[in-house]
C-alpha atoms as a PDB file:
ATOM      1  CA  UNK A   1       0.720 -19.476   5.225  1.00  0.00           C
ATOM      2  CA  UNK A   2      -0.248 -17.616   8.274  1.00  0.00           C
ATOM      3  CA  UNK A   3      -2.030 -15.167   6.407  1.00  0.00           C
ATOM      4  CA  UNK A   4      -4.229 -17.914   4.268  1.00  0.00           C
ATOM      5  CA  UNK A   5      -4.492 -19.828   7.789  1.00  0.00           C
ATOM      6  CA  UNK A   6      -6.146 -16.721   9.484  1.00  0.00           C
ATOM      7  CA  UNK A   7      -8.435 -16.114   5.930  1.00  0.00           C
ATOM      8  CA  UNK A   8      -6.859 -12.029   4.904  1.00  0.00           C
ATOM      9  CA  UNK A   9      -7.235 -10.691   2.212  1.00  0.00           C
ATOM     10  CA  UNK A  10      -4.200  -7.936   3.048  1.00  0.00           C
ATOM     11  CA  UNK A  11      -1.435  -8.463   4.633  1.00  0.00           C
ATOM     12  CA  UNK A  12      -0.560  -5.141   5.947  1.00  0.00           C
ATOM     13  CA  UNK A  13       2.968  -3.834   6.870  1.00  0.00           C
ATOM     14  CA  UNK A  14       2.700  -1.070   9.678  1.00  0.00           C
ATOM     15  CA  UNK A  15       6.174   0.550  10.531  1.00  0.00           C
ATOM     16  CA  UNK A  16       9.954   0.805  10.650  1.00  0.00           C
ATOM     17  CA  UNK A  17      11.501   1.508  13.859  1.00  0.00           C
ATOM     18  CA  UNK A  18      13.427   4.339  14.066  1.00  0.00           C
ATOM     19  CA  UNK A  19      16.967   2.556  13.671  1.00  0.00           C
ATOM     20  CA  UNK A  20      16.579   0.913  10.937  1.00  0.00           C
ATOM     21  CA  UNK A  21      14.858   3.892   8.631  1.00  0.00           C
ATOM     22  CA  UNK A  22      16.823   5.307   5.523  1.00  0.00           C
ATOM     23  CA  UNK A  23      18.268   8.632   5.622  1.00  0.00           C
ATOM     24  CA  UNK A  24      17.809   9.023   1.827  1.00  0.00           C
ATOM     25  CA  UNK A  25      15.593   8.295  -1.204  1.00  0.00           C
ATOM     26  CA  UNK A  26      17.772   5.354  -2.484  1.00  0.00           C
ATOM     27  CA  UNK A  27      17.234   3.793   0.360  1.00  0.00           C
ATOM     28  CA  UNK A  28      13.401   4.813   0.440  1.00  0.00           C
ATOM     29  CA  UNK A  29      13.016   2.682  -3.099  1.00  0.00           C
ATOM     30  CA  UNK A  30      14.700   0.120  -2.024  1.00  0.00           C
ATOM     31  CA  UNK A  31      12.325  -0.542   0.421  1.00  0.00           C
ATOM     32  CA  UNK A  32       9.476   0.132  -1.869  1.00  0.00           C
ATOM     33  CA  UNK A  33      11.407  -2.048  -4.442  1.00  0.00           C
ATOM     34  CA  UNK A  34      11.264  -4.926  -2.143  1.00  0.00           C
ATOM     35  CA  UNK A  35       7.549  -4.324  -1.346  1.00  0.00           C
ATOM     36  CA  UNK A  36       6.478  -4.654  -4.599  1.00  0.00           C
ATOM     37  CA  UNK A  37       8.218  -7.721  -4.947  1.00  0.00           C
ATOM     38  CA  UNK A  38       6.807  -9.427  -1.931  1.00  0.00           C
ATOM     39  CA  UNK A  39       3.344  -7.566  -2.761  1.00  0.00           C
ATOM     40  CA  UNK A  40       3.484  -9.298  -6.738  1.00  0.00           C
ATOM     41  CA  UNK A  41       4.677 -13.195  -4.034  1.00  0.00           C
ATOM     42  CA  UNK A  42       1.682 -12.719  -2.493  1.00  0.00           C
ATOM     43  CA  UNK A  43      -0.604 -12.202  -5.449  1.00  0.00           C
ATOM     44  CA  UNK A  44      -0.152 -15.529  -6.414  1.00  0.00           C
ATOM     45  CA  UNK A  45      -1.407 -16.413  -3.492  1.00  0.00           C
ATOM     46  CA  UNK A  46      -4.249 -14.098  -3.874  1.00  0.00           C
ATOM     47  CA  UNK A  47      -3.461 -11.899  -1.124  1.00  0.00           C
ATOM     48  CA  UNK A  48      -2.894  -8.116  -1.311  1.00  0.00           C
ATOM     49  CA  UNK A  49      -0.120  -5.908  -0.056  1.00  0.00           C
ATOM     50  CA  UNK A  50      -0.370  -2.287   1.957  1.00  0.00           C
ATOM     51  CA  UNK A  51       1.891   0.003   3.658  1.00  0.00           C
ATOM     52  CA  UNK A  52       0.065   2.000   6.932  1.00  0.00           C
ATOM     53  CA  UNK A  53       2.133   5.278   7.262  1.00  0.00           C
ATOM     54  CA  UNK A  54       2.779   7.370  10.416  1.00  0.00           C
ATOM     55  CA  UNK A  55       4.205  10.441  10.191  1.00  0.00           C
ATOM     56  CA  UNK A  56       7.698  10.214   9.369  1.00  0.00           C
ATOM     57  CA  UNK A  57       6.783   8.915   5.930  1.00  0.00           C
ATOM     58  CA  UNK A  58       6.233  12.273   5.252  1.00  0.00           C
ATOM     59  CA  UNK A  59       9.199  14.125   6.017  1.00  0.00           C
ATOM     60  CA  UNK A  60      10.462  15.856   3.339  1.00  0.00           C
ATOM     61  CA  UNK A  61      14.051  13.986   2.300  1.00  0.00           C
ATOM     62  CA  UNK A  62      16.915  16.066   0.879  1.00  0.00           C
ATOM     63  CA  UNK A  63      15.833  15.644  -2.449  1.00  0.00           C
ATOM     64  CA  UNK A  64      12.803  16.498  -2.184  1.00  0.00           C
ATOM     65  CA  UNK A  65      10.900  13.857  -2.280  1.00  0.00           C
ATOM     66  CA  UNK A  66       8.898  11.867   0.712  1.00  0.00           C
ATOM     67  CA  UNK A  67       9.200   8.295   1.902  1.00  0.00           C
ATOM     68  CA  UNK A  68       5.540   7.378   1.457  1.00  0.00           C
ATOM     69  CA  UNK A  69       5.472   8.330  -2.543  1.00  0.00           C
ATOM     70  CA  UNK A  70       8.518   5.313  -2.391  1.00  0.00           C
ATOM     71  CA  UNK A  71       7.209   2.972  -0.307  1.00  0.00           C
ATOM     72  CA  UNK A  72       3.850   2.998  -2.435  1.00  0.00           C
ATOM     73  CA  UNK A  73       5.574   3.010  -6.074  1.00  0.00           C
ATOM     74  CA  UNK A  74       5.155  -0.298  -6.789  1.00  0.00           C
ATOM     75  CA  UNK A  75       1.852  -1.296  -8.537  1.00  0.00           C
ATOM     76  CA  UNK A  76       1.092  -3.967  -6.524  1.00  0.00           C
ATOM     77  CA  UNK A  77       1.258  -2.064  -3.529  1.00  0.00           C
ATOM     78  CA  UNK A  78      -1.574  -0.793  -1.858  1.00  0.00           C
ATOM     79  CA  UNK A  79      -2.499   1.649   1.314  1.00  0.00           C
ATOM     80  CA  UNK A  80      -3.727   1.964   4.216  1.00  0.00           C
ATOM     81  CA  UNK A  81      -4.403   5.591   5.397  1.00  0.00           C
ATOM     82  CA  UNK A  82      -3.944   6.409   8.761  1.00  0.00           C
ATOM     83  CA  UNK A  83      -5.669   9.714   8.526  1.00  0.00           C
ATOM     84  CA  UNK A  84      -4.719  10.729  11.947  1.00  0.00           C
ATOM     85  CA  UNK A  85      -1.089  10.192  11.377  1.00  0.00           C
ATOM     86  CA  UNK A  86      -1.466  11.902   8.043  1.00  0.00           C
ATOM     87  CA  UNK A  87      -2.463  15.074   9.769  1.00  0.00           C
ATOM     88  CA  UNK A  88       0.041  15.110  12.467  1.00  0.00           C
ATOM     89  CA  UNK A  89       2.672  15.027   9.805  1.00  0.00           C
ATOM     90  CA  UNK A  90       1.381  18.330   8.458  1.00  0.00           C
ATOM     91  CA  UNK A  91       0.124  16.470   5.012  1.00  0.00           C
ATOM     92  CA  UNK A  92      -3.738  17.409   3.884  1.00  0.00           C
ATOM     93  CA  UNK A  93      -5.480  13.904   4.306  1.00  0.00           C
ATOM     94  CA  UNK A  94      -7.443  15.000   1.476  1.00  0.00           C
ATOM     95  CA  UNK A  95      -4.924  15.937  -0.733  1.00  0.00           C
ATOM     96  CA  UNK A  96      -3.043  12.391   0.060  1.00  0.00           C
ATOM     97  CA  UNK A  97      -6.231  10.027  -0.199  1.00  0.00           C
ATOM     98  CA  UNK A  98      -7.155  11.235  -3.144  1.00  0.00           C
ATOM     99  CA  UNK A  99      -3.481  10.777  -4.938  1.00  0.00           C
ATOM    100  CA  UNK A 100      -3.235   7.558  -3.642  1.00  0.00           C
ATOM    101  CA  UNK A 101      -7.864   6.781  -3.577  1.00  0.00           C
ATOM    102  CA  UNK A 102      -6.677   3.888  -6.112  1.00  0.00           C
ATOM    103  CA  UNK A 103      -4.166   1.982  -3.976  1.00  0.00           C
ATOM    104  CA  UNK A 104      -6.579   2.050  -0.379  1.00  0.00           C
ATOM    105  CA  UNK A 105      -6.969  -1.010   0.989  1.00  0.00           C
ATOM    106  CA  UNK A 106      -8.459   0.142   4.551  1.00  0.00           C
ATOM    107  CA  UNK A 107      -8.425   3.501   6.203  1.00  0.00           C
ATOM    108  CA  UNK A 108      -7.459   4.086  10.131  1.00  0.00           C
ATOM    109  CA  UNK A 109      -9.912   6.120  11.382  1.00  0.00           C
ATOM    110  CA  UNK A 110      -8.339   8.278  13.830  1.00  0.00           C
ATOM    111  CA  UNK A 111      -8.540  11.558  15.447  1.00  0.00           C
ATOM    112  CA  UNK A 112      -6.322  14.148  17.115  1.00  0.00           C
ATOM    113  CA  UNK A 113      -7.118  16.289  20.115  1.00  0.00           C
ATOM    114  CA  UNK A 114      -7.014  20.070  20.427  1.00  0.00           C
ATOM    115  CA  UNK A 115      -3.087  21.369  20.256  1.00  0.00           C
ATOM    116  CA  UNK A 116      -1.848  20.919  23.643  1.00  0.00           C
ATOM    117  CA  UNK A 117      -4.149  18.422  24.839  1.00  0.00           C
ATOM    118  CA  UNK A 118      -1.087  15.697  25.983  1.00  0.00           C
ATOM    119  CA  UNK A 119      -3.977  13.331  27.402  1.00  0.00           C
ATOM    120  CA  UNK A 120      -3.917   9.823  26.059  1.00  0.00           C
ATOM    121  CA  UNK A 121      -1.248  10.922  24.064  1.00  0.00           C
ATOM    122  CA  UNK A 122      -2.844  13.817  21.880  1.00  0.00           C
ATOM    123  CA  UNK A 123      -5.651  11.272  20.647  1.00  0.00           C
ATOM    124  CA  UNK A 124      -9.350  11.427  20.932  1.00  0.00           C
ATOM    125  CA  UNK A 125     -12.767   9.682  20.141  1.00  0.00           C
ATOM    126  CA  UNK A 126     -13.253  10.564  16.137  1.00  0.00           C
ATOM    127  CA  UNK A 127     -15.277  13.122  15.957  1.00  0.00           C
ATOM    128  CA  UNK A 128     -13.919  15.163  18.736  1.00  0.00           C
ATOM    129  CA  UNK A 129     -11.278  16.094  17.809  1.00  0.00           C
ATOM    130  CA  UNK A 130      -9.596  18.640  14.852  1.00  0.00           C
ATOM    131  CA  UNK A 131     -10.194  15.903  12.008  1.00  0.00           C
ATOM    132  CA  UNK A 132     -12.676  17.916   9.628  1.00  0.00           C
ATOM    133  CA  UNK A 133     -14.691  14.511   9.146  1.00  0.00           C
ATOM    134  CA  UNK A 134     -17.384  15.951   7.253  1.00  0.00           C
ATOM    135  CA  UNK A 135     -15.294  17.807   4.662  1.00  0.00           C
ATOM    136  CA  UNK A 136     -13.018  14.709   4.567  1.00  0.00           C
ATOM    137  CA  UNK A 137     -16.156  11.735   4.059  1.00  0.00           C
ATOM    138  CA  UNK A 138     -16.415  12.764   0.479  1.00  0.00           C
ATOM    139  CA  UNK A 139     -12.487  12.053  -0.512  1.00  0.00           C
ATOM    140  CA  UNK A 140     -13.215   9.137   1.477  1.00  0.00           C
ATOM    141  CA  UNK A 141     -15.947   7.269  -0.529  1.00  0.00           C
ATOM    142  CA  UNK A 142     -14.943   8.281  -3.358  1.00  0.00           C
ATOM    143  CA  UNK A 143     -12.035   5.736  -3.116  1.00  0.00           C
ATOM    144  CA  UNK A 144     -14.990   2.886  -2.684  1.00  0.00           C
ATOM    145  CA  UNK A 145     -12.951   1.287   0.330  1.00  0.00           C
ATOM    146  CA  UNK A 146     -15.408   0.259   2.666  1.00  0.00           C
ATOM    147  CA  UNK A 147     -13.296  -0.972   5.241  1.00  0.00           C
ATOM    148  CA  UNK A 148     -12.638   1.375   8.206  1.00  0.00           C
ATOM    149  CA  UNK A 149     -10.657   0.663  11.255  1.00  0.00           C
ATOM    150  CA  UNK A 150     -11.650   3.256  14.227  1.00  0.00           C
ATOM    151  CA  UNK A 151      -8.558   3.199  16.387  1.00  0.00           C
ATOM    152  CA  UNK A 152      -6.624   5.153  19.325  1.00  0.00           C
ATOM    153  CA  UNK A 153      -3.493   4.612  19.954  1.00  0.00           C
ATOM    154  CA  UNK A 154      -3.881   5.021  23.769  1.00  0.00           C
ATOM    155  CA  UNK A 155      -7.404   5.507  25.304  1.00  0.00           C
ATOM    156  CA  UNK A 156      -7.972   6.141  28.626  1.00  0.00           C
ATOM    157  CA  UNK A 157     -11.351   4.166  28.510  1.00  0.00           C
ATOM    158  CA  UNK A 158     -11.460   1.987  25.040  1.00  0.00           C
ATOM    159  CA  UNK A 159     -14.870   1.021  25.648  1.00  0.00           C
ATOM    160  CA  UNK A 160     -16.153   4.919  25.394  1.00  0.00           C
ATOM    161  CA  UNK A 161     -13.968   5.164  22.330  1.00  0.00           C
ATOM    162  CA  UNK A 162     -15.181   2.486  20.790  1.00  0.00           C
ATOM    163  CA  UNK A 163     -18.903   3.003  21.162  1.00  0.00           C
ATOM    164  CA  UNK A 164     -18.388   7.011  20.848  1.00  0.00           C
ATOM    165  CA  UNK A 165     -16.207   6.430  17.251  1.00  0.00           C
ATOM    166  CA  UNK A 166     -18.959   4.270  15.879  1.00  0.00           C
ATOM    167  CA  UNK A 167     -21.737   6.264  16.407  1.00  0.00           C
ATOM    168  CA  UNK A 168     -20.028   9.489  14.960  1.00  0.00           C
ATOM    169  CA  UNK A 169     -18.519   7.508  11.902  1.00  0.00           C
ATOM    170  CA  UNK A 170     -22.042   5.416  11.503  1.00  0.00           C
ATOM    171  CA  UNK A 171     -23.385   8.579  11.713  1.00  0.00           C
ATOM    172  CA  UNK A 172     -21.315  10.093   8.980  1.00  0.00           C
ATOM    173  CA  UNK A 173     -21.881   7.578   6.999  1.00  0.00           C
ATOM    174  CA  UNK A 174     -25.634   7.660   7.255  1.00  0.00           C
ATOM    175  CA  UNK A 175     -26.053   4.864   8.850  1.00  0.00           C
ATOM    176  CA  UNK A 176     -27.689   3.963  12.183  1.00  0.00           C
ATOM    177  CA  UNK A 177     -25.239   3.654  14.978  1.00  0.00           C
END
């Protein structure tokens, strides 16, 4: 009801603290089990589903396989790349939009300072940082999501972020920022 009350269209699902994560696959598609369920509830209400990762969704899991490929099985559910999380995991943000271009509901635009760089916790205006923006806009359109959320998760001075991000990603998008 919330959801309808504040007019989404996607409810999105952003994390699992650190307690209550699964230390195995079976419990990896059980979550993603129960995320397609509650993604196919909200459907009838004519909302949408998505899952933003961080980086633990892509650790490796003894059997090989990675959280995120559970937690996005179902068909219902869809994604919301955070590209900056993607990257610290060691995952090619390419190579993961573009498995998953179908399912993307939004992307978090988000960049990561130089290595070593511990200021505002590793994060930086997009554009500055190591993100490879320009060889990453194609995989991006190509998915036809035009919703973009420019975010840091701690800036020292959100207003320069903010007007700094837009430019670059108007920019990069050809339009005028």
């Amino acid at each position: 009801r919330l959801a309808r009350t504040l007019e989404l269209e996607t409810v999105v699902l952003p994390h699992i603290v650190a307690e209550k994560r699964p230390a195995d696959a079976a419990g990896w598609k059980a979550i993603g089990k129960r995320l397609g369920e509650h993604a196919t509830a909200l459907e009838g209400s004519g909302l949408k589903l998505a899952w933003h990762n961080h980086d633990f969704e892509y650790r490796t899991l003894a059997d090989g396989s990675r959280p995120i490929d559970h937690l996005l099985a179902g068909a219902g559910v869809r994604f919301e790349p955070d590209i900056g999380w993607i990257v610290r995991a060691g995952a090619d943000p390419k190579a993961e939009i573009a498995r998953y271009a179908a399912k993307v509901a939004a992307f978090h635009v988000k960049d990561v300072a130089a290595p070593g760089v511990t200021a505002e916790d590793g994060w930086t205006d997009v554009g500055v940082g190591t993100i490879d923006w320009k060889g990453l806009w194609p995989t991006i359109a190509a998915t036809g999501c035009d919703l973009l959320v420019l975010e840091h998760d701690n800036p020292a001075d959100w207003r320069r972020f903010a007007e700094a991000s837009y430019r670059f990603v108007a920019a990069l998008a050809g339009r005028k920022g």
